[in-house]
N, C-alpha and C. Protein backbone atom coordinates (compact mmCIF):
# COMPACT_ATOMS: atom_id res chain seq x y z
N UNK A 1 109.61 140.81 115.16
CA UNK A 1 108.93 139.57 114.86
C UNK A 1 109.91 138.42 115.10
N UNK A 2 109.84 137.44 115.79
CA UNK A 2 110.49 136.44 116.09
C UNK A 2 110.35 135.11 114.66
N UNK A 3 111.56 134.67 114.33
CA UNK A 3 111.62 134.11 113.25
C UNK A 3 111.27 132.76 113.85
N UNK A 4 110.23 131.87 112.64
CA UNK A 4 109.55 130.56 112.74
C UNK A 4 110.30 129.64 112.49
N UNK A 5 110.55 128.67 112.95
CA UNK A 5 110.86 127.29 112.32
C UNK A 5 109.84 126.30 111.82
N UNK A 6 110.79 125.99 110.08
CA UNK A 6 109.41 124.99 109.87
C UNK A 6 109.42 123.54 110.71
N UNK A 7 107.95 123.45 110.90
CA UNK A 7 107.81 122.33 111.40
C UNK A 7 108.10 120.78 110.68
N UNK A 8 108.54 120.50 109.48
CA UNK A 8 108.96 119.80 108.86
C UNK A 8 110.85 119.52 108.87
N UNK A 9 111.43 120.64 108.47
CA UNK A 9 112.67 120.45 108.16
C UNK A 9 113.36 121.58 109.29
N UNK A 10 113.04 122.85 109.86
CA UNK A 10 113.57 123.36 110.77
C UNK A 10 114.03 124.23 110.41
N UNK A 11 113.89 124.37 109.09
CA UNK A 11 114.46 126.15 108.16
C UNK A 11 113.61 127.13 108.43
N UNK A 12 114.32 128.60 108.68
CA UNK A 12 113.51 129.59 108.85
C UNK A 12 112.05 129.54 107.80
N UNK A 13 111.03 129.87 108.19
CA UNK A 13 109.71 130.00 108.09
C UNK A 13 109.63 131.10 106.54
N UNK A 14 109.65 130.95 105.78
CA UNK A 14 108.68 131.74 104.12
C UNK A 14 107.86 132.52 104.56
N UNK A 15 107.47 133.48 104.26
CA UNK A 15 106.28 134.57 104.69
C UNK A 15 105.05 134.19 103.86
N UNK A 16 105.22 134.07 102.85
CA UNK A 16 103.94 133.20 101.95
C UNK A 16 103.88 132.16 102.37
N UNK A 17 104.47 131.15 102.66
CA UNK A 17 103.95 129.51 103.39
C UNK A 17 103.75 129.36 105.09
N UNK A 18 104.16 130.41 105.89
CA UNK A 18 104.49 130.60 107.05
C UNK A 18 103.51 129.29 107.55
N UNK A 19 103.63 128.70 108.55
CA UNK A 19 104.90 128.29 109.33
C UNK A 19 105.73 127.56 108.40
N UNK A 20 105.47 126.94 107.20
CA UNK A 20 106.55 126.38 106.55
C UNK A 20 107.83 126.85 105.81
N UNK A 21 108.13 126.70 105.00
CA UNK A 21 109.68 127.11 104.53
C UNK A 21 109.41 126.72 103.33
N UNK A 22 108.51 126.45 102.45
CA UNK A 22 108.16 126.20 101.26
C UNK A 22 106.69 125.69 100.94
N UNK A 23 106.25 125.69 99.93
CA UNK A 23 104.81 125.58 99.99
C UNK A 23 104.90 123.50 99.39
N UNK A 24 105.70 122.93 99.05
CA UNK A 24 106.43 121.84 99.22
C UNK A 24 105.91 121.07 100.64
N UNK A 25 106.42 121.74 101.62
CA UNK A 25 106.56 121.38 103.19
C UNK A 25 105.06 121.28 103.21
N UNK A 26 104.49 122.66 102.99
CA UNK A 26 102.73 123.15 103.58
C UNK A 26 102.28 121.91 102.93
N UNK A 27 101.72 121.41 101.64
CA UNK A 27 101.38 120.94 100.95
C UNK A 27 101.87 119.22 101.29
N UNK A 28 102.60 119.04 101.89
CA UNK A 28 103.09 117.91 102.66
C UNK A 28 102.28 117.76 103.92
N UNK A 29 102.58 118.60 104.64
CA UNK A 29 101.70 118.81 106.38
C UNK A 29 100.07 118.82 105.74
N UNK A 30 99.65 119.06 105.12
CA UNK A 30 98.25 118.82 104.01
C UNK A 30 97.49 117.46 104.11
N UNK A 31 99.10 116.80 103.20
CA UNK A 31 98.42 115.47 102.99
C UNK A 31 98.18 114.27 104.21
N UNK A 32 99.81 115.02 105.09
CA UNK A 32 99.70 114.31 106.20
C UNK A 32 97.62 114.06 107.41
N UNK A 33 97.31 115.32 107.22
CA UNK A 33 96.50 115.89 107.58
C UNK A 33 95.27 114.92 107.31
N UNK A 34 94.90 114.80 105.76
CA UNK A 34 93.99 114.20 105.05
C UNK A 34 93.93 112.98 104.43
N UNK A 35 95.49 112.59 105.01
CA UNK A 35 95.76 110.72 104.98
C UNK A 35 95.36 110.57 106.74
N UNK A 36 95.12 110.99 107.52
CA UNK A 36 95.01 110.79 108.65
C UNK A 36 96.45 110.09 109.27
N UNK A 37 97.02 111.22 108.81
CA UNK A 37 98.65 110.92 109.61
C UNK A 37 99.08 111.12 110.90
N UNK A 38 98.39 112.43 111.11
CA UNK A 38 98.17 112.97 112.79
C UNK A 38 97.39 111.70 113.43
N UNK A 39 97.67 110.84 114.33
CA UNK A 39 96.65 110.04 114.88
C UNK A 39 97.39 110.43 116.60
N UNK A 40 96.66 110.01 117.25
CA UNK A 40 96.56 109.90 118.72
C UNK A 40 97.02 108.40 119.01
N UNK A 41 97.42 107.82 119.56
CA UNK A 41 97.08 105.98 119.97
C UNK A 41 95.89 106.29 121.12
N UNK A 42 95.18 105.29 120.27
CA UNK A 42 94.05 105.05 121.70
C UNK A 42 93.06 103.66 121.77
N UNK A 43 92.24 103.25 122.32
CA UNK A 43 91.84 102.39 122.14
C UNK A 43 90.81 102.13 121.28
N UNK A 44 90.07 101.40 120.83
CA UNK A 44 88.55 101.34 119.88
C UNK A 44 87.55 102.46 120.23
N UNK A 45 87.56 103.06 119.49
CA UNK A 45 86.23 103.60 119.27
C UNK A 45 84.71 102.82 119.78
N UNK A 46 83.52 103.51 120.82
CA UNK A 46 82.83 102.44 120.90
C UNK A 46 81.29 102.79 119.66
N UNK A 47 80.96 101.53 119.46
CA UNK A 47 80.20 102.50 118.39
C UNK A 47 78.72 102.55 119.19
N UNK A 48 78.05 103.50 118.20
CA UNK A 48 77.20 104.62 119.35
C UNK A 48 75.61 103.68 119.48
N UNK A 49 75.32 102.87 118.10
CA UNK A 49 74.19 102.13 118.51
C UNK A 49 74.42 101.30 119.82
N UNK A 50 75.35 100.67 120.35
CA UNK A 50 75.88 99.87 121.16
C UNK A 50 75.94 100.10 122.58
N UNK A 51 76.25 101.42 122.62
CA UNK A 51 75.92 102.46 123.89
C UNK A 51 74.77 102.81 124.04
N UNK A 52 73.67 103.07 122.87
CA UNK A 52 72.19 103.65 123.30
C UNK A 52 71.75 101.92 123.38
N UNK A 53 72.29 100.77 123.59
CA UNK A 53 71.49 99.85 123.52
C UNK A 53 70.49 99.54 122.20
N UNK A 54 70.57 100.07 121.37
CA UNK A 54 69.83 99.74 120.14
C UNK A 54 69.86 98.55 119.47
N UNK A 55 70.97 97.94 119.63
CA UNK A 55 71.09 96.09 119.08
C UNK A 55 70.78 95.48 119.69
N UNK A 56 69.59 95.76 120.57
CA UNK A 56 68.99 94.62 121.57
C UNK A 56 67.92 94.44 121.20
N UNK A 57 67.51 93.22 120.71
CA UNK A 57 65.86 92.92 120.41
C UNK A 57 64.88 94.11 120.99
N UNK A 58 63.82 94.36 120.74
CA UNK A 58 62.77 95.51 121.31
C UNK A 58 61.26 93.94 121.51
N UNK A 59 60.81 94.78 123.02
CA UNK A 59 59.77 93.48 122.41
C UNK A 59 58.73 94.53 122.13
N UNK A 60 57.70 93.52 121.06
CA UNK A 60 56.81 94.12 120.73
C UNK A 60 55.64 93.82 121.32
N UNK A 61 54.60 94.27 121.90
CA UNK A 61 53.62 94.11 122.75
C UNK A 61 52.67 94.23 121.94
């Protein structure tokens, strides 16, 4: 078995926290997760009424 590095600090990998090195680290990579820490850079989002044309007056006949 080839030994893990955690992705946080770079210490061999815990077998109970694997890939981390403590459940500390896991529980960190967590919050990162669910604060929306992972982001991409990108540009605006477009929003979707805007694309189907839906904010455009409708006429009514």
């Amino acid at each position: 078995m080839t030994a893990t590095a955690c992705p946080i600090c770079g210490e061999p990998a815990a077998p109970d926290v694997r890939p981390f090195c403590s459940a500390r680290h896991r529980d960190r990579d967590l919050l990162q997760w669910l604060g929306e820490g992972y982001r991409l850079p990108g540009g605006p989002a477009l929003d979707a009424e805007r694309e189907d044309g839906l904010d455009k007056p409708r006429d009514r006949d």
